[in-house]
C-alpha atoms as a PDB file:
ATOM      1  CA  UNK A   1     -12.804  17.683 -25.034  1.00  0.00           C
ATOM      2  CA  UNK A   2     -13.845  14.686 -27.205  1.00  0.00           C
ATOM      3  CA  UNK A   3     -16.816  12.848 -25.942  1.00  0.00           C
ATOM      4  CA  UNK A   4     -16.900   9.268 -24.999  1.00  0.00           C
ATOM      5  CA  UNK A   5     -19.585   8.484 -27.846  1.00  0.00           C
ATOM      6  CA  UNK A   6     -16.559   9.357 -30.052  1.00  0.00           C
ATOM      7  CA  UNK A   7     -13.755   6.662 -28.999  1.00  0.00           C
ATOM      8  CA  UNK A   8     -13.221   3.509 -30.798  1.00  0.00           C
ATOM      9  CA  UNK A   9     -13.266   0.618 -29.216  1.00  0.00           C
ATOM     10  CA  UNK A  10      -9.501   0.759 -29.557  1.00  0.00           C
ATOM     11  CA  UNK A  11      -9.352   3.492 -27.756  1.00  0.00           C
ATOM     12  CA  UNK A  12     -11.382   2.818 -25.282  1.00  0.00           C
ATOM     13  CA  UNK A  13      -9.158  -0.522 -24.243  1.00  0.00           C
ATOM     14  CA  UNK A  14      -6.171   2.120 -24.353  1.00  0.00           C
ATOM     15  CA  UNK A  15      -7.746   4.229 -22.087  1.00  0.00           C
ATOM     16  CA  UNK A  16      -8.380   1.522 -19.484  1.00  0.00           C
ATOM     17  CA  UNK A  17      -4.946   0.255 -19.907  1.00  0.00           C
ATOM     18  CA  UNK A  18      -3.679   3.448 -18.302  1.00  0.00           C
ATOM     19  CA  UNK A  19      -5.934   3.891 -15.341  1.00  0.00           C
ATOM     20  CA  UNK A  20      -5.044   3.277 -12.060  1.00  0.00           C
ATOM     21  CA  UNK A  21      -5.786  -0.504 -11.372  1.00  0.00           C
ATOM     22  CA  UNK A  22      -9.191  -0.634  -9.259  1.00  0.00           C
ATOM     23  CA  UNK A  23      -9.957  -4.036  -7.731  1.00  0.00           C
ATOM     24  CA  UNK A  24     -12.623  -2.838  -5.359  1.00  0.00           C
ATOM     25  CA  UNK A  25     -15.467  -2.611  -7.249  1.00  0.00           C
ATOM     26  CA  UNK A  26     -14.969  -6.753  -8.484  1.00  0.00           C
ATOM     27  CA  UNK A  27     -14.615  -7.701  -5.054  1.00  0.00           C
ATOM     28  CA  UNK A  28     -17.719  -6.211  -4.301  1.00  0.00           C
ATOM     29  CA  UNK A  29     -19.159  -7.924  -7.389  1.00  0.00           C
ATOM     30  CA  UNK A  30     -17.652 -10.950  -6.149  1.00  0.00           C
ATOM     31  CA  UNK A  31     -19.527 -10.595  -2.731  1.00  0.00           C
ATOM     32  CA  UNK A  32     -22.957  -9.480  -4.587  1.00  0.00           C
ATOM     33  CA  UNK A  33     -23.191 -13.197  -6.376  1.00  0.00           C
ATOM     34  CA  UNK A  34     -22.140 -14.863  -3.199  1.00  0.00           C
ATOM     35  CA  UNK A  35     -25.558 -13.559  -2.074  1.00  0.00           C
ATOM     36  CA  UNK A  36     -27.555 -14.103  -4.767  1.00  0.00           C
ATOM     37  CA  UNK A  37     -25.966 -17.913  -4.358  1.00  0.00           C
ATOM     38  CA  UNK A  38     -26.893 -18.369  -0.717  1.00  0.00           C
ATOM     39  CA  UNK A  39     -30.392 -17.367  -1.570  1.00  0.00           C
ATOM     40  CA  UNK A  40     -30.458 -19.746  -4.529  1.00  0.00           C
ATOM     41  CA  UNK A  41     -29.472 -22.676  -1.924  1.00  0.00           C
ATOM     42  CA  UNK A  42     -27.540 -24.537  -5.273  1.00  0.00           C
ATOM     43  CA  UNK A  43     -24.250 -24.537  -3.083  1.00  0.00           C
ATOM     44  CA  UNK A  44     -23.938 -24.945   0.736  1.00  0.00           C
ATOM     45  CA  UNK A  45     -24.410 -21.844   2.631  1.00  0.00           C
ATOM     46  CA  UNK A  46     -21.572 -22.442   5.356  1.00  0.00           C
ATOM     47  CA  UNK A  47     -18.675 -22.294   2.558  1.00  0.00           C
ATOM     48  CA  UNK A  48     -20.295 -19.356   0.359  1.00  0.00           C
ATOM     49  CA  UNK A  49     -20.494 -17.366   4.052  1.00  0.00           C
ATOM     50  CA  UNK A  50     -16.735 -18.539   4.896  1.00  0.00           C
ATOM     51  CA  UNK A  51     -16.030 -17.258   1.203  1.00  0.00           C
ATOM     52  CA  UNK A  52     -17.900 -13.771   1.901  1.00  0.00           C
ATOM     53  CA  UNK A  53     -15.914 -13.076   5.230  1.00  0.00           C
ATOM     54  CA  UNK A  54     -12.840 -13.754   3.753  1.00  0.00           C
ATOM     55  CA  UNK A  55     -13.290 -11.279   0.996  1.00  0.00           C
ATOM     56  CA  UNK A  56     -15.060  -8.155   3.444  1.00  0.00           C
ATOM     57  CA  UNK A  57     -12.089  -8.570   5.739  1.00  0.00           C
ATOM     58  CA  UNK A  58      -9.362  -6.189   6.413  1.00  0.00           C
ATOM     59  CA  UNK A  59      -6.422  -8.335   5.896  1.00  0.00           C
ATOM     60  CA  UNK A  60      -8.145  -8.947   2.208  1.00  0.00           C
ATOM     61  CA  UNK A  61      -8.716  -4.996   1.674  1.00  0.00           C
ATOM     62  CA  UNK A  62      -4.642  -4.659   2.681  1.00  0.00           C
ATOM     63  CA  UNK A  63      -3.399  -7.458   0.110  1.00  0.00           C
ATOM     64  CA  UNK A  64      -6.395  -5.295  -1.949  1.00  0.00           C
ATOM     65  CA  UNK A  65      -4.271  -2.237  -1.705  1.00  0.00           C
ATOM     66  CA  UNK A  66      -1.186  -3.347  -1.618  1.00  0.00           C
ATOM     67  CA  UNK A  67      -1.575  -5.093  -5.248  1.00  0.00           C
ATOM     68  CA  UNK A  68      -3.037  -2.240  -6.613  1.00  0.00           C
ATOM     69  CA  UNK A  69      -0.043   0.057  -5.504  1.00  0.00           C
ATOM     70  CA  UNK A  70       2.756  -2.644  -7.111  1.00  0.00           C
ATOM     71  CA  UNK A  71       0.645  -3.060 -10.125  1.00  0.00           C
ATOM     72  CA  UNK A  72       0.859   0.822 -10.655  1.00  0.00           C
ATOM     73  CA  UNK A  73       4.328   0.861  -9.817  1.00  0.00           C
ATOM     74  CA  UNK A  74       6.260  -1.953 -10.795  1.00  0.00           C
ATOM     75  CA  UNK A  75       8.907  -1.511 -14.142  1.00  0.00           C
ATOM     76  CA  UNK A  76       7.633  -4.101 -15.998  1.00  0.00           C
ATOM     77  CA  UNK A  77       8.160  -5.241 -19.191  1.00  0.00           C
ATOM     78  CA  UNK A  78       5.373  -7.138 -20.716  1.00  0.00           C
ATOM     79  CA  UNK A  79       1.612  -7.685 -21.340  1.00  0.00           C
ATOM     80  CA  UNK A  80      -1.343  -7.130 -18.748  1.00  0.00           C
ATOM     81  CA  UNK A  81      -0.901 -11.040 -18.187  1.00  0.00           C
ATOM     82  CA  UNK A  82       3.124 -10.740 -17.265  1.00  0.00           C
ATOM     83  CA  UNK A  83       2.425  -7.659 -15.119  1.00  0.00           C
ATOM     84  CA  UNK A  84      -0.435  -9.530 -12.960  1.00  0.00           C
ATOM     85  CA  UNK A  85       1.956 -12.480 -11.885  1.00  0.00           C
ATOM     86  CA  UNK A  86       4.591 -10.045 -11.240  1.00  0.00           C
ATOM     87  CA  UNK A  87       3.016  -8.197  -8.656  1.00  0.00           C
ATOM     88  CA  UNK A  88       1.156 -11.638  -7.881  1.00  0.00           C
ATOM     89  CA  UNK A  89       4.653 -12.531  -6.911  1.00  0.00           C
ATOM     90  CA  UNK A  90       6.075  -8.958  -5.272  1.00  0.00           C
ATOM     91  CA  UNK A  91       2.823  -8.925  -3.015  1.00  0.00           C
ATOM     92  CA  UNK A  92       3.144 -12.019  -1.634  1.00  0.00           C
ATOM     93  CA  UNK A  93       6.559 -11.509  -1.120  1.00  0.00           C
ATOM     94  CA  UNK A  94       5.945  -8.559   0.691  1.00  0.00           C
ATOM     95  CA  UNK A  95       3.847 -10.238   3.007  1.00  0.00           C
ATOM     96  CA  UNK A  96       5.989 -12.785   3.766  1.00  0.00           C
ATOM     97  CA  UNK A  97       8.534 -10.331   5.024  1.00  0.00           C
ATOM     98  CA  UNK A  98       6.058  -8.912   7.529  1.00  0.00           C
ATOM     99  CA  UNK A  99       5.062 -12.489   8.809  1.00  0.00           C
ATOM    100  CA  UNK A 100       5.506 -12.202  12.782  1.00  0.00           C
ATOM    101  CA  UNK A 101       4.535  -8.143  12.314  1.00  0.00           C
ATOM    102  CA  UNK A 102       1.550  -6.291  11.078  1.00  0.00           C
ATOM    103  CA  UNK A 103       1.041  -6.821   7.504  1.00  0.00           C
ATOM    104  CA  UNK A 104       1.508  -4.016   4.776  1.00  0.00           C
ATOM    105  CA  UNK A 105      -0.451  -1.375   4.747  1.00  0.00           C
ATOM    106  CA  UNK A 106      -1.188   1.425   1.708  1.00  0.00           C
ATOM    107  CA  UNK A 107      -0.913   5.406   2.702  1.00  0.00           C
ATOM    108  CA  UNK A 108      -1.688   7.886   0.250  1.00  0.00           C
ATOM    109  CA  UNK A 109      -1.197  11.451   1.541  1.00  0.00           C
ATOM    110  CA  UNK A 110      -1.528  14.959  -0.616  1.00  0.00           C
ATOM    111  CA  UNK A 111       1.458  16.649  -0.903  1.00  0.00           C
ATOM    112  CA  UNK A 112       1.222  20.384   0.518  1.00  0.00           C
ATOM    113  CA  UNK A 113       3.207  23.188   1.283  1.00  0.00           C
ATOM    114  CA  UNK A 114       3.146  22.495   4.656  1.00  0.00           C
ATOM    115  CA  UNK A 115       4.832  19.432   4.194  1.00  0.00           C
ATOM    116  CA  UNK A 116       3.392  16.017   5.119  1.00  0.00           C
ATOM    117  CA  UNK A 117       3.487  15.778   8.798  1.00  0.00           C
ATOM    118  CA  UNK A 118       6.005  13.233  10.023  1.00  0.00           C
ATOM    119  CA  UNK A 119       9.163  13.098  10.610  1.00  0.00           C
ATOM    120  CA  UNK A 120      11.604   9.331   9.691  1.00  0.00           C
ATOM    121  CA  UNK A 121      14.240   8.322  11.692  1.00  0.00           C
ATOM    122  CA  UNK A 122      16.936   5.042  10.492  1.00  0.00           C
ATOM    123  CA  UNK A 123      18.379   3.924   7.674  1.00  0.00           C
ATOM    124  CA  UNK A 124      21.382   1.540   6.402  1.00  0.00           C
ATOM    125  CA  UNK A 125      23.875   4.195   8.184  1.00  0.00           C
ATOM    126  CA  UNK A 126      22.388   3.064  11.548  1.00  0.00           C
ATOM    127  CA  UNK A 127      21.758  -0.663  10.685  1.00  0.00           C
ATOM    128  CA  UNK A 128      18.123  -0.166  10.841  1.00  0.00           C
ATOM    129  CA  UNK A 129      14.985  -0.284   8.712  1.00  0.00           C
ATOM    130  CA  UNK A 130      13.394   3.360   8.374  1.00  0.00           C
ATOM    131  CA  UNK A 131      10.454   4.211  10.578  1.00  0.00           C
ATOM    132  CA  UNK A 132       8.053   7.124  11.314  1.00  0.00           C
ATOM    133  CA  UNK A 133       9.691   8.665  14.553  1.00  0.00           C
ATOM    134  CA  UNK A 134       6.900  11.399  14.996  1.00  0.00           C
ATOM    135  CA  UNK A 135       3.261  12.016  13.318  1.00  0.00           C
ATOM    136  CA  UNK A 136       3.296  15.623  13.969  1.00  0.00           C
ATOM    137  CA  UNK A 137       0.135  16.691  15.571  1.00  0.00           C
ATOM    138  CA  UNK A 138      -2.506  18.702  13.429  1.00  0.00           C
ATOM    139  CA  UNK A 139      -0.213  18.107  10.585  1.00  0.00           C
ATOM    140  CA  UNK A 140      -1.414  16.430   7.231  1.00  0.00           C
ATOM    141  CA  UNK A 141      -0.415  12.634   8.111  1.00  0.00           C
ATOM    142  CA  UNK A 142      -2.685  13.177  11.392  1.00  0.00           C
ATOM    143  CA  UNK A 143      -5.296  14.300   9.660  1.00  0.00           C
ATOM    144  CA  UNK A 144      -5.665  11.859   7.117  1.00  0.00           C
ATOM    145  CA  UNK A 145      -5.254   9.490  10.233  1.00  0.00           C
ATOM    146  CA  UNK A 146      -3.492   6.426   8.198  1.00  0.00           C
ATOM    147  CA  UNK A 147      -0.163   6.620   9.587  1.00  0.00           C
ATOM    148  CA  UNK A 148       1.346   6.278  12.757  1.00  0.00           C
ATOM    149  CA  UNK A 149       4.440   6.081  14.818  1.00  0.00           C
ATOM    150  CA  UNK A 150       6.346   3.446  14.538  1.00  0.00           C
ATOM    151  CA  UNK A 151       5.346   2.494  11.079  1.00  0.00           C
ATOM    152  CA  UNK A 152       7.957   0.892   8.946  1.00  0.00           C
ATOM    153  CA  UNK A 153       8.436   2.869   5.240  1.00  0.00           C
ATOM    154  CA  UNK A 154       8.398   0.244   2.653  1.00  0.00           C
ATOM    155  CA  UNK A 155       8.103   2.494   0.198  1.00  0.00           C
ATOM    156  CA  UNK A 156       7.475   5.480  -1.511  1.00  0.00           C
ATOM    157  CA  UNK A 157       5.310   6.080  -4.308  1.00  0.00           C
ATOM    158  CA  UNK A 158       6.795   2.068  -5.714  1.00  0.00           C
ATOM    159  CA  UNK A 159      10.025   2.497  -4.876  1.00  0.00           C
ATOM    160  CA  UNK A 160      11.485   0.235  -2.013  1.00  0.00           C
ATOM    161  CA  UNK A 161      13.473   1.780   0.557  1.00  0.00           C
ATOM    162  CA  UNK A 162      14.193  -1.205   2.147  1.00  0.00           C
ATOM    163  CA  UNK A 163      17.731  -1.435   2.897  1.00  0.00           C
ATOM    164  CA  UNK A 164      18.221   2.163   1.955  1.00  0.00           C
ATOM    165  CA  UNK A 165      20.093   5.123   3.336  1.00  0.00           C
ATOM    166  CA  UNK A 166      17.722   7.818   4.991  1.00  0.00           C
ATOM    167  CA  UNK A 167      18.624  10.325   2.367  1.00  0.00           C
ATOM    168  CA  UNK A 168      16.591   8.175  -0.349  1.00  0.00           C
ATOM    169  CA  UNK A 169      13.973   8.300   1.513  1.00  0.00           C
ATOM    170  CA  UNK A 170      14.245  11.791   2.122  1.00  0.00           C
ATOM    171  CA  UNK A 171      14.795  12.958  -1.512  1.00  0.00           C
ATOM    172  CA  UNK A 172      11.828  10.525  -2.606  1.00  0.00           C
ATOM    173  CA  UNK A 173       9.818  12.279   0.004  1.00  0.00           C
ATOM    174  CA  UNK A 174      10.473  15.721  -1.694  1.00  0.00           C
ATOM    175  CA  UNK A 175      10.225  14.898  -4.907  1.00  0.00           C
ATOM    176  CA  UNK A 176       6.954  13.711  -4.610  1.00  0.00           C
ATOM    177  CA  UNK A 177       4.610  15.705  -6.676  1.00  0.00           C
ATOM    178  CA  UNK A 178       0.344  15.787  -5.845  1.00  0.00           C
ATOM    179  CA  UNK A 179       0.244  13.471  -3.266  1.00  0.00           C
ATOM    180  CA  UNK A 180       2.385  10.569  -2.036  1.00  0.00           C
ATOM    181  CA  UNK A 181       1.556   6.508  -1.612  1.00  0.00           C
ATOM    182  CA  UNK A 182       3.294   5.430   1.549  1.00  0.00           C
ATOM    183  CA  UNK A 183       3.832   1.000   2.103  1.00  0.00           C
ATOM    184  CA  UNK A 184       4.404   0.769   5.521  1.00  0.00           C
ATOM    185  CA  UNK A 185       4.108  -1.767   8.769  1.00  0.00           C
ATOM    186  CA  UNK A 186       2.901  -1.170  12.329  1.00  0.00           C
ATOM    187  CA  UNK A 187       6.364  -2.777  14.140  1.00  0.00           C
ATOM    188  CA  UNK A 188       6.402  -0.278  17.279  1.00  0.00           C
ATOM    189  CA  UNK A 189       8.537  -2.825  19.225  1.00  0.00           C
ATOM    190  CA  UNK A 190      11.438  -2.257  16.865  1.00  0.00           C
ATOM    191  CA  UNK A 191      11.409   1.652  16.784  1.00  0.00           C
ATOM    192  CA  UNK A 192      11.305   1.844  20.538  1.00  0.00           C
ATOM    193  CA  UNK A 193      14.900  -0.547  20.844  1.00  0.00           C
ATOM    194  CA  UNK A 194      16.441   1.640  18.053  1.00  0.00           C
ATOM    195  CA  UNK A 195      15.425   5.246  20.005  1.00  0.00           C
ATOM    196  CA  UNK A 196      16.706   2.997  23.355  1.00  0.00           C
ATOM    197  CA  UNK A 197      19.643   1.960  21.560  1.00  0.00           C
ATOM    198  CA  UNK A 198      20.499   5.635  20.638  1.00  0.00           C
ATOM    199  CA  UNK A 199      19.936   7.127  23.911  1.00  0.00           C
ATOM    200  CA  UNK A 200      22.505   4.749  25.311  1.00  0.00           C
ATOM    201  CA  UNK A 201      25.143   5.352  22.794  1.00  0.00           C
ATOM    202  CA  UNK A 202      24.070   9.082  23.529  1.00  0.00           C
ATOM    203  CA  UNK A 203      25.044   8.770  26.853  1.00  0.00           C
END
């Protein structure tokens, strides 16, 4: 294995090019000046603090995440520029479709024999979105402890199964290979009227 003393600069900006995008470390960056800035006193303190909550929050980690996970995903065709406002555009479009609900959230689970540990119910055959029905107990999904009934499946490894039959879900599911990067939203209130719904037509 080559060295990294060895690589060209060239090389180098290829190599970044196909990592995983990372935004966690500049936040933190971000937040490390705001300090030094406070303790300068150059700019008022109230704004740089209102500036530095903003950024350490969770809703900021979860547009964070979800960014990164588009940004990895997305088929696009163009430069790093092209690609940024793309999934500029496709995050905040995915937030605005959870307004009223919990927003987005990014799940990455390994992918093991024994399966992942939940089970989906719904799909465009029912009328419904699809939703985690069942985190089985002691499984892989409870351990990792990121998922949980009544989530809403976005999508799977950056492709949307919004609007899709349960079958896509299920074959995207399978074919995952490693591990598997779950989009999802906490809407319990929805997945209890569907299970209600089906009871009655049931009976």
């Amino acid at each position: 294995m080559m060295s990294s003393y060895y690589h060209t600069g060239k090389e180098v900006d290829m190599a970044a090019m196909t990592e995983p995008l990372c935004l966690e470390r500049d936040v933190c960056r971000v937040i490390e000046l705001l300090d030094r800035l406070q303790r300068s006193g150059h700019l008022p303190p109230p704004k740089l603090q209102a500036l530095q909550r903003v950024l350490q929050s969770k809703f900021c980690a979860a547009i964070r995440e979800v960014y990164e996970q588009l940004y990895d995903t997305l088929d696009i065709v163009g430069g790093p520029e092209v690609r940024a406002q793309a999934t500029a555009k496709a995050t905040v479009a995915a937030f605005a479709a959870s307004e009223g609900h919990a927003h987005p959230r990014v799940v990455e689970l390994p992918k093991t024999e024994e399966g992942l540990g939940f089970n989906i119910m719904g799909g465009k055959e029912q009328n419904s979105p699809i939703y985690i029905s069942r985190v089985i107990p002691g499984g892989v999904a409870d351990r990792q402890g990121g998922l949980k009934r009544g989530d809403q499946l976005l999508s799977v490894n950056g492709v949307s199964v919004e609007g899709e039959h349960h079958e896509k879900a299920v074959e995207l599911l399978k074919a995952a290979q490693g591990s598997v990067k779950l989009v999802v939203r906490y809407t319990p209130k929805v997945l209890e009227e569907m299970e209600a719904s089906s009871l009655e037509s049931r009976g």
